[in-house]
Protein backbone atom coordinates (compact mmCIF):
# COMPACT_ATOMS: atom_id res chain seq x y z
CA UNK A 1 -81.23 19.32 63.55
CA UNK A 2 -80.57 17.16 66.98
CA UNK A 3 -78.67 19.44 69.49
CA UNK A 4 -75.82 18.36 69.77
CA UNK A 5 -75.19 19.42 66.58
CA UNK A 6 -76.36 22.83 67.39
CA UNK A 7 -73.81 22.73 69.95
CA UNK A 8 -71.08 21.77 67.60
CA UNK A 9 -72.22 24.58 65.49
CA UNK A 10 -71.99 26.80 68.31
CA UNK A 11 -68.90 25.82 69.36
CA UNK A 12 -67.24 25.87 65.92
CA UNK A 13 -68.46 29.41 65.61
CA UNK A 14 -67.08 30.32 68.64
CA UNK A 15 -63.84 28.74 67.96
CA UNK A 16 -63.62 30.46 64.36
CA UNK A 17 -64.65 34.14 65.72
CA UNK A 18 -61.69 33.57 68.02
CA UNK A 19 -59.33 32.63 65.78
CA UNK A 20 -60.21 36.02 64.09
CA UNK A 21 -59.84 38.20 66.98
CA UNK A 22 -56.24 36.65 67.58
CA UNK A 23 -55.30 37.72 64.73
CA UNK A 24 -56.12 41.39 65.35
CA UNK A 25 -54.38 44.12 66.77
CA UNK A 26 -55.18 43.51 70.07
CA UNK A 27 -55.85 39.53 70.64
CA UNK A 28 -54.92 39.68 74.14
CA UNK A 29 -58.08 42.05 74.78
CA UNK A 30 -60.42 39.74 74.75
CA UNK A 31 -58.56 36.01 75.51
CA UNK A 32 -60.63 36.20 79.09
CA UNK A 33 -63.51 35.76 77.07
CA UNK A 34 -62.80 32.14 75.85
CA UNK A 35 -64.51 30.11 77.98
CA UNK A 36 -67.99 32.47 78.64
CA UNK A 37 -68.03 33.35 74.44
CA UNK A 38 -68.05 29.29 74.18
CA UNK A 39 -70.84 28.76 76.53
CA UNK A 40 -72.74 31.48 75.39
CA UNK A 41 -72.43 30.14 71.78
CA UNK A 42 -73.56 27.02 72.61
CA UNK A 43 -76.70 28.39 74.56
CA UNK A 44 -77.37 30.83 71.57
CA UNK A 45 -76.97 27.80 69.01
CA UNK A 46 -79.55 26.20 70.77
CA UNK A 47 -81.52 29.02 71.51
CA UNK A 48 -84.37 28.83 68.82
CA UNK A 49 -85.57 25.08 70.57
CA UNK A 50 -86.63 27.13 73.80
CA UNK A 51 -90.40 26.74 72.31
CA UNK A 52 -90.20 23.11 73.55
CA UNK A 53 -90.84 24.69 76.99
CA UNK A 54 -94.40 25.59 75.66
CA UNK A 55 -94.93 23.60 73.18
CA UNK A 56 -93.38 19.97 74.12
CA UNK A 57 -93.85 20.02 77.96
CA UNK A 58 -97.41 18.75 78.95
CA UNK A 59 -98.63 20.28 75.70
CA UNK A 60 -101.23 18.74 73.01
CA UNK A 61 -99.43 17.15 69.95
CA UNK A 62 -101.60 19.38 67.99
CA UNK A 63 -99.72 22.01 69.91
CA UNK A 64 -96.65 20.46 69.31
CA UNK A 65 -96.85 20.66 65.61
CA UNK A 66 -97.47 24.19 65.53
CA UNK A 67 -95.55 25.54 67.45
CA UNK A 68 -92.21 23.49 67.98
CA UNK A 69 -89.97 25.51 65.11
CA UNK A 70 -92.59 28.01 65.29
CA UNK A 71 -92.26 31.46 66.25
CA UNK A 72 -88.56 31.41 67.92
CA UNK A 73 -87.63 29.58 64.68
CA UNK A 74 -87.52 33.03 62.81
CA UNK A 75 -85.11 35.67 61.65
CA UNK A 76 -87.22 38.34 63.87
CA UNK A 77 -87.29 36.63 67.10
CA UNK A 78 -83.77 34.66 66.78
CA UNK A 79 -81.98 37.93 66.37
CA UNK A 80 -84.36 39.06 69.74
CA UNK A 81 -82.83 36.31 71.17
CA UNK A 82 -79.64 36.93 70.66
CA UNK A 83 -79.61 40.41 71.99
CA UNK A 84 -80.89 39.54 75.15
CA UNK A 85 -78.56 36.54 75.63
CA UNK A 86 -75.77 39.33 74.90
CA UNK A 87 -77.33 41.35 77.62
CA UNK A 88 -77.04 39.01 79.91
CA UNK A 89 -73.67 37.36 79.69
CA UNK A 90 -72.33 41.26 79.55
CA UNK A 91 -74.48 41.54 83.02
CA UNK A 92 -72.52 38.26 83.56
CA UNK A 93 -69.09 39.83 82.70
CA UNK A 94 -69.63 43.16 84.35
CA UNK A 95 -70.31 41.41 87.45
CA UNK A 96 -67.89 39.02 87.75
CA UNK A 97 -64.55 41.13 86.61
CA UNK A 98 -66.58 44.50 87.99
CA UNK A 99 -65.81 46.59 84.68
CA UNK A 100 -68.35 46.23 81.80
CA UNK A 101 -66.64 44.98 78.34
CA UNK A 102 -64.96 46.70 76.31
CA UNK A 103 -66.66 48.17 72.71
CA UNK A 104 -64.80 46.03 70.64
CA UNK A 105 -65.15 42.56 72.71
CA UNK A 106 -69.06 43.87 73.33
CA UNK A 107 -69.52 44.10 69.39
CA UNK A 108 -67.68 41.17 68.87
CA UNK A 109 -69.52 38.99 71.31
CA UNK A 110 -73.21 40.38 69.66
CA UNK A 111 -72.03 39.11 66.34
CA UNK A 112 -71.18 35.56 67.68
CA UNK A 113 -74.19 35.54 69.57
CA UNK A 114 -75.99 36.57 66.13
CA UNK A 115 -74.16 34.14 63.93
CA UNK A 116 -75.38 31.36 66.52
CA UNK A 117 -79.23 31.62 66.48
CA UNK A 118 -79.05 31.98 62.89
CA UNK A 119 -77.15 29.34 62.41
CA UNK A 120 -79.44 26.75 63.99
CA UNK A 121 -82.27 28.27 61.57
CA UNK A 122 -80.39 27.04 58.53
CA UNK A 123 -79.32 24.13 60.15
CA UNK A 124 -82.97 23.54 60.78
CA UNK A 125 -83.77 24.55 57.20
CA UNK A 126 -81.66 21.89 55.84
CA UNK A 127 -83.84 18.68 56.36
CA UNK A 128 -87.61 17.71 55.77
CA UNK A 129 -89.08 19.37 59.17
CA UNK A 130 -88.70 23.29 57.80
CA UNK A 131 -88.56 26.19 58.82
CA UNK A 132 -90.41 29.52 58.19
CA UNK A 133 -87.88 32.03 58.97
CA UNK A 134 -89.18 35.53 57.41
CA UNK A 135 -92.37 35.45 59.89
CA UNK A 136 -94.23 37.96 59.56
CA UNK A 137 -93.62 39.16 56.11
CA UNK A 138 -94.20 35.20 54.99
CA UNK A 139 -95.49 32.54 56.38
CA UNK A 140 -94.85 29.64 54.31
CA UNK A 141 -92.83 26.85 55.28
CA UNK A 142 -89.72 26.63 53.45
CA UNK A 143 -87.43 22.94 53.05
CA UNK A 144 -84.13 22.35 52.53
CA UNK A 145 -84.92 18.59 51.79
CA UNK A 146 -80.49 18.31 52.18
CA UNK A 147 -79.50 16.70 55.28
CA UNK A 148 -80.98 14.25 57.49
CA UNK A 149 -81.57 15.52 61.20
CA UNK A 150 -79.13 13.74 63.00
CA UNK A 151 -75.84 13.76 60.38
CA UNK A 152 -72.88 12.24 61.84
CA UNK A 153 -70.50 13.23 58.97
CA UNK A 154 -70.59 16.68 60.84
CA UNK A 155 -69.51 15.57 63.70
CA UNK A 156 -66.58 13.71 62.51
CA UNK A 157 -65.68 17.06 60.53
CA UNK A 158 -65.68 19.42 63.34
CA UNK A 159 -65.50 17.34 66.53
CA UNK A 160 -61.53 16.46 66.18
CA UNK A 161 -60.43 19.80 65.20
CA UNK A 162 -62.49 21.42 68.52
CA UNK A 163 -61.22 18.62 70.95
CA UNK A 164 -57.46 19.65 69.19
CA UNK A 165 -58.61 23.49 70.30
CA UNK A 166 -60.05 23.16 73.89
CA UNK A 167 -58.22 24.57 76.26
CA UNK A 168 -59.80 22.54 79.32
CA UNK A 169 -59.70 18.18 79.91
CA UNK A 170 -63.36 18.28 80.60
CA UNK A 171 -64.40 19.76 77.04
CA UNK A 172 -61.83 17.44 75.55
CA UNK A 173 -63.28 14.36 77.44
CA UNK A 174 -66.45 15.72 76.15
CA UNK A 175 -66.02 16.07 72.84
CA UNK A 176 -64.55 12.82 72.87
CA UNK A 177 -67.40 11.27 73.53
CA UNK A 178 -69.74 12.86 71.67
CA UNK A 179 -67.73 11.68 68.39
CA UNK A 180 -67.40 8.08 69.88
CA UNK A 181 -70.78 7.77 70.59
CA UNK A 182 -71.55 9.06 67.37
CA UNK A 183 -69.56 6.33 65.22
CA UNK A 184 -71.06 3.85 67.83
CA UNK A 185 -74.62 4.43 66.94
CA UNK A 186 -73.72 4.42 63.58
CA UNK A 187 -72.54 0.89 63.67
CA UNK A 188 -75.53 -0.33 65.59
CA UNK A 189 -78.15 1.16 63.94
CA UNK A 190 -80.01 -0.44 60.87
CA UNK A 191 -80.61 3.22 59.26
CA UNK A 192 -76.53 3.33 58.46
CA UNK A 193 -75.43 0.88 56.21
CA UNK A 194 -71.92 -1.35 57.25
CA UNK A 195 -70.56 0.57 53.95
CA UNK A 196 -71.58 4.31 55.46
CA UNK A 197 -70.39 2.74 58.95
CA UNK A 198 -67.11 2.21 57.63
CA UNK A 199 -66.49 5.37 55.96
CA UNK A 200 -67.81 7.20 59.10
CA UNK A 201 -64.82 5.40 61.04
CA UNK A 202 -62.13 5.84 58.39
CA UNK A 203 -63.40 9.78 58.10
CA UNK A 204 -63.06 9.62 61.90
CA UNK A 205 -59.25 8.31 62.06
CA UNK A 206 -58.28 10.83 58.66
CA UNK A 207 -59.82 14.15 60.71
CA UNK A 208 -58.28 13.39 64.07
CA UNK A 209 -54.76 12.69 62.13
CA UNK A 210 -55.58 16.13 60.23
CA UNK A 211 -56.31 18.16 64.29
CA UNK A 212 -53.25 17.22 64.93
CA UNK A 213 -50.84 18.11 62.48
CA UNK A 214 -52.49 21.02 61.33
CA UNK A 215 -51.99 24.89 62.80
CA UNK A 216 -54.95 26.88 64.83
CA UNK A 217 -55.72 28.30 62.38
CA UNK A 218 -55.73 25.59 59.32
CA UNK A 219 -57.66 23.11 61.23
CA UNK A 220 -60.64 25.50 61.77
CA UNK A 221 -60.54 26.36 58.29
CA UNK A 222 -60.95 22.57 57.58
CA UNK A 223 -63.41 21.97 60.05
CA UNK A 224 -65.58 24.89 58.34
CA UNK A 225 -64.79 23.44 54.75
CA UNK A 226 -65.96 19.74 55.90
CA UNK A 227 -68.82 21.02 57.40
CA UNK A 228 -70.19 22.87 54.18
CA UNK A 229 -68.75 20.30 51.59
CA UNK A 230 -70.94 17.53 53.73
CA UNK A 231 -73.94 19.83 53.62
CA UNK A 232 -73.11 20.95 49.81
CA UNK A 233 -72.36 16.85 48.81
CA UNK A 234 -75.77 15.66 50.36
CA UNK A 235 -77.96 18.44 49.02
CA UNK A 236 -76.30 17.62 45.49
CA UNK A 237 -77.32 14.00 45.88
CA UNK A 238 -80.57 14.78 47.13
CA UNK A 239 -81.27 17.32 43.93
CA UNK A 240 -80.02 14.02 41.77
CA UNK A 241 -82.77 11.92 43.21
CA UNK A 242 -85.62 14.35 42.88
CA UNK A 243 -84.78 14.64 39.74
CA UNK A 244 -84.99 10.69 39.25
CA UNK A 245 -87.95 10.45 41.07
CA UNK A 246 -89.79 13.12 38.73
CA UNK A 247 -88.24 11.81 35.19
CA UNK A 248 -89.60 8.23 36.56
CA UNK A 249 -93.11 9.08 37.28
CA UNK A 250 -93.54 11.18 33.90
CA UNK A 251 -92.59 9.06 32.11
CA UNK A 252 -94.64 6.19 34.08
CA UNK A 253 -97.51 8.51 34.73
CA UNK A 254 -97.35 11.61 32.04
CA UNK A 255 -100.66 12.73 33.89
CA UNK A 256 -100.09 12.82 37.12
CA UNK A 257 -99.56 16.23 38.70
CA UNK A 258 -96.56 16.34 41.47
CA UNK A 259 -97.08 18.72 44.15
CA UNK A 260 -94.44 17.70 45.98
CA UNK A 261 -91.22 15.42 46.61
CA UNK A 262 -90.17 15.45 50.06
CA UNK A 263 -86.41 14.06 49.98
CA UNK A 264 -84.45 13.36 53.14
CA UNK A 265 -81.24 11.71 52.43
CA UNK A 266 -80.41 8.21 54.61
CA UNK A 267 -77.97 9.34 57.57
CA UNK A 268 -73.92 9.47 56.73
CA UNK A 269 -75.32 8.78 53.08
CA UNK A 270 -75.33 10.76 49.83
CA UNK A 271 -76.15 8.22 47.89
CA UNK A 272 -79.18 6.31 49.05
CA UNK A 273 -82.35 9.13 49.76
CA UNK A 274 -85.73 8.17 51.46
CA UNK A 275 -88.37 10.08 48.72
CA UNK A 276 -92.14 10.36 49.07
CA UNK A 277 -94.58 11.97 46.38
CA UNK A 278 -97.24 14.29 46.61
CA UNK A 279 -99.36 13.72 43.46
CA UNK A 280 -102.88 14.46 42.06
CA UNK A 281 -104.60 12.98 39.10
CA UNK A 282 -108.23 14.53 38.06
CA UNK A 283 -110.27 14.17 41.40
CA UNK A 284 -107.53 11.62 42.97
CA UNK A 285 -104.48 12.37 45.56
CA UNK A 286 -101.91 9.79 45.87
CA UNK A 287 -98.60 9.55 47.99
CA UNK A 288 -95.99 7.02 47.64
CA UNK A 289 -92.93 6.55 49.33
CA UNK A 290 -89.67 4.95 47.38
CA UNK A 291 -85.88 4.23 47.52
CA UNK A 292 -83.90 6.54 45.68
CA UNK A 293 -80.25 6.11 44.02
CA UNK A 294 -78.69 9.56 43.21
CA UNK A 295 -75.82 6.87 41.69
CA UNK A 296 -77.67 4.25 40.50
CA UNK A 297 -74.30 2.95 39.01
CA UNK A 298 -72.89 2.67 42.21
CA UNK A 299 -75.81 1.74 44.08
CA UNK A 300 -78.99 0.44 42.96
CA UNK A 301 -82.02 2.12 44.40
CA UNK A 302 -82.79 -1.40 45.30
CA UNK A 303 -79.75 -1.92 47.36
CA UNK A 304 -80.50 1.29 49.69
CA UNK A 305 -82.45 0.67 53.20
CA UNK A 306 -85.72 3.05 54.43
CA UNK A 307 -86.33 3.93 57.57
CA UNK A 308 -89.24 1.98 59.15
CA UNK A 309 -91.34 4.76 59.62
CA UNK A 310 -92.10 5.87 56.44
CA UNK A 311 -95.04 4.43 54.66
CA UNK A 312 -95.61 1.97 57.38
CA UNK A 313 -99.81 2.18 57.07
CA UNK A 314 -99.29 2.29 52.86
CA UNK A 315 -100.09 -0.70 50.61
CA UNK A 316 -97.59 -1.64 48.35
CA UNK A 317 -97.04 0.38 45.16
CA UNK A 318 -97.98 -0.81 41.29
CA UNK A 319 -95.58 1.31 39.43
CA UNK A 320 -92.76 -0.48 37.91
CA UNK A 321 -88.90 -0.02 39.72
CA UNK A 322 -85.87 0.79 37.84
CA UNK A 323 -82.37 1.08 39.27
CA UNK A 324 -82.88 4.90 40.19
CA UNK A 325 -86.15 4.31 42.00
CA UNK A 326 -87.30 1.40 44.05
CA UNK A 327 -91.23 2.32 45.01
CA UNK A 328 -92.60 1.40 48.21
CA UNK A 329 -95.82 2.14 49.49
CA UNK A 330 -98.79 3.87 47.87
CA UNK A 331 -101.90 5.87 49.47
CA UNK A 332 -104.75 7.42 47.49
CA UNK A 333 -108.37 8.81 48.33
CA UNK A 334 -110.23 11.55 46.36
CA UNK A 335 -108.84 14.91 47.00
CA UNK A 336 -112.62 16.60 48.15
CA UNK A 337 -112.34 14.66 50.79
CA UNK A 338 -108.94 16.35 52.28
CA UNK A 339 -110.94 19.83 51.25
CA UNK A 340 -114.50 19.20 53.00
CA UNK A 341 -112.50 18.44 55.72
CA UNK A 342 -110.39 21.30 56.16
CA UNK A 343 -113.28 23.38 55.24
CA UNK A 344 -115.71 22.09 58.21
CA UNK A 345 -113.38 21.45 60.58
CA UNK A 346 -111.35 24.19 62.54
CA UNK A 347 -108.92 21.53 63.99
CA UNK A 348 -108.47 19.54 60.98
CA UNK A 349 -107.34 23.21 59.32
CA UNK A 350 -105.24 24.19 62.16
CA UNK A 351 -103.15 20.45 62.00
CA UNK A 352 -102.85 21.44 58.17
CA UNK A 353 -101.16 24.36 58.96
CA UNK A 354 -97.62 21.87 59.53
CA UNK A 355 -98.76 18.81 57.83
CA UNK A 356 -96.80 18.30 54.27
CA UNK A 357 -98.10 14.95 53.15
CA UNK A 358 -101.71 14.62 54.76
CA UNK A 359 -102.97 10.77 55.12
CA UNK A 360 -106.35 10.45 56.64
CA UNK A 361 -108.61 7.55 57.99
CA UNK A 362 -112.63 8.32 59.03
CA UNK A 363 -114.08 6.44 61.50
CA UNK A 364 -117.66 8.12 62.00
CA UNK A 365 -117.62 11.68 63.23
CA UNK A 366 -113.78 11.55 63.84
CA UNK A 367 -111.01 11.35 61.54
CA UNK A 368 -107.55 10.60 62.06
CA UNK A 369 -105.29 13.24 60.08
CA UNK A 370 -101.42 12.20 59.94
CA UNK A 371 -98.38 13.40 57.69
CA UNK A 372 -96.28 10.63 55.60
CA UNK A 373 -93.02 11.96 56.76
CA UNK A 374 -93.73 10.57 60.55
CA UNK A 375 -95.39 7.71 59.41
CA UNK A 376 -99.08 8.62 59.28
CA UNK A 377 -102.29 5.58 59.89
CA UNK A 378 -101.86 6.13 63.98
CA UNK A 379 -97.89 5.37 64.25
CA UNK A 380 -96.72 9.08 63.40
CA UNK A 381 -96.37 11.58 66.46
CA UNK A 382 -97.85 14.20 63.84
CA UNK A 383 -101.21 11.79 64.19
CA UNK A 384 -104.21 13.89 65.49
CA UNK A 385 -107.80 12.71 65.85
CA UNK A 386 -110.17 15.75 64.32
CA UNK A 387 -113.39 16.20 64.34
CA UNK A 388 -115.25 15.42 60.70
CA UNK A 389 -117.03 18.77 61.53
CA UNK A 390 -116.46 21.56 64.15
CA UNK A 391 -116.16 25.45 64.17
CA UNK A 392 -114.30 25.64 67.67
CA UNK A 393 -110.58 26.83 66.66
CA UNK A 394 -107.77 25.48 68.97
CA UNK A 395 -106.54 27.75 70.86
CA UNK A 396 -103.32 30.12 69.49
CA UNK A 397 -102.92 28.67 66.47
CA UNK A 398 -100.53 30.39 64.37
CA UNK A 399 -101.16 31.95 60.92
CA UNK A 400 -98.34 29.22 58.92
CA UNK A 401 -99.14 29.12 55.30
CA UNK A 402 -100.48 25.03 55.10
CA UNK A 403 -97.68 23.29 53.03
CA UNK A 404 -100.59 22.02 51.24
CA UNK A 405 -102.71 24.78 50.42
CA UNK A 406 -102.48 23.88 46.98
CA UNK A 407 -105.10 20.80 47.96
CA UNK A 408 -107.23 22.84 49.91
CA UNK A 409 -109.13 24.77 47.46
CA UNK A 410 -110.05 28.47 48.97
């Protein structure tokens, strides 16, 4: 997920954990907290992207790929995280009032802090990037395949009913613009159809009227309830489709093996889904990229947009459309290829460990390795140039399960 919606999250979470404590026995015991509890959610929301210090600052994009939702991306190390952070904004809190917090507001604070690294874990679970959150005990990526990375509908959810809550002009002003800006991208932008555009804006108007004539209380509540219903509405459509995109290829290809259908619904969109296949057939591996309806009644496959990216370097696909699945772009080599590579070449292995849909082009002792999902053919940022053959390991690369170890023999 982007960050600012980590920093909705946070904020929400903050907001919601207060509206609990006021209705304790003692909710005037920890009202100084407000403002520092808010920050400090925000910081821990955001918390798990601190590997971009290491591993997106003057860093190899090999290095990127491995370790940017890498090792502060899990359970162990995000609930690390969160006790120091708590550390520190209690040093914080003892030093400005002089008086360390009280048990109850420390405990308290811990478990916001907690609920805020985790929650940008499976917010980051939710889409096509992954996660693998149970490091060390497992090291496989796990996929949500739900919600596309930047979502607006969860702005529009939460933003109103926070602005409604803030105590302060500048967060107001702030929050403002973070939900203007998001319906203004969303009209200018060809990934967000006029139709999604409009719904975004009407969405807007219905939760701001809903802030305001709702309690404390009842407009959290709502915020929360939007904020899962969007989540539980696109993974729903996004099931739908995979489902369309499997029927369609048995029954257009009852041989071909599917390893994989990576699914990432179009922004502000449960309808229209951006699909691409992992398949095998005997000695052959094949990707293709398609349009996907999870309403074809509604919508025609046909009638949805793809983002640019995708299947930009594929050729166009043979298989016949219908109004579930529009195809778009096909990719196939033999499969030994993909294997003799990872198998002689350190690097190549190492890039496998985050690639999920490998496309690769040889140009004599070099070979450019790229994943689907980013494009892939030398427009991708998850491009890398390997050598065909080579024993020297990069350095610090981390033991990830490769998503597709299912391709790469033993």
């Amino acid at each position: 997920m982007d960050n600012v919606t980590h920093s909705v999250a946070g904020l929400l979470l903050a907001e919601s954990m207060a509206r609990l404590r006021a209705r304790g026995p003692n909710p005037e015991s920890s009202a100084h907290l407000g403002a520092t509890a808010a920050i400090a959610s925000i910081v821990a929301a955001n918390l798990p992207d601190a590997d971009l210090f290491y591993s997106g600052i003057g860093g190899s994009r090999l290095r990127y790929m491995l370790h940017h939702r890498g090792y502060t991306h899990t359970v162990v190390i995000a609930v690390l995280g969160a006790v120091v952070l708590w550390a520190l904004v209690s040093l914080f809190l003892r030093w400005r009032r002089r008086a360390w917090p009280g048990r109850s507001d420390s405990r308290w604070l811990l478990a916001l802090l907690l609920a805020g690294t985790l929650s940008h874990l499976v917010l980051d679970w939710t889409n096509s990037y992954g996660v693998h959150p149970f490091w060390p005990f497992d090291d496989r990526w796990r996929y949500g395949d739900a919600v596309f990375i930047v979502e607006p509908w969860l702005w529009i959810v939460a933003v109103p009913a926070l602005v409604a809550a803030s105590t302060t002009h500048i967060a107001r002003v702030l929050l403002s613009l973070v939900l203007l800006a998001g319906l203004g991208v969303a009209w200018r932008v060809n990934a967000v159809s006029t139709g999604a555009a409009i719904a975004l804006t009407v969405g807007a108007a219905l939760s701001v009227a809903l802030a305001r004539v709702l309690r404390a209380d009842g407009r959290i509540v709502a915020a929360i309830a939007g904020w899962v219903a969007v989540t539980l509405i696109m993974a729903a459509g996004s099931a739908t489709a995979r489902t369309a995109v499997l029927r369609t290829i048995h029954e257009l290809d009852p041989a071909a093996e599917v390893l994989d259908v990576v699914m990432s619904p179009m922004p502000a969109n449960a309808v229209c889904m951006s699909a691409i296949t992992v398949e095998r057939s005997g000695p052959t591996y094949r990707v293709t990229t398609a349009r996907v309806s999870s309403v074809p009644s509604f919508a025609a496959a046909a009638r949805c947009g793809q983002r640019a990216s995708v299947g930009s370097s594929l050729g166009p696909s043979t298989r016949r459309s219908t109004a579930a699945v529009q195809w778009g772009g096909e990719w196939a080599a033999p499969s030994a290829e993909l294997e003799a590579l990872a198998r002689e070449s350190c690097p190549a292995l190492a890039a496998m460990r985050f690639i999920r849909v490998p496309m690769w082009t040889a140009a004599g002792d070099s070979v450019l390795l790229g994943d689907v999902r980013y494009g892939g053919g030398g427009g991708g940022f998850a491009d890398v140039h390997v050598p065909r053959r080579s024993a020297g390991c990069p350095p610090a690369v981390p033991p990830w399960v490769p998503p597709r170890a299912d391709l790469l023999g033993s």
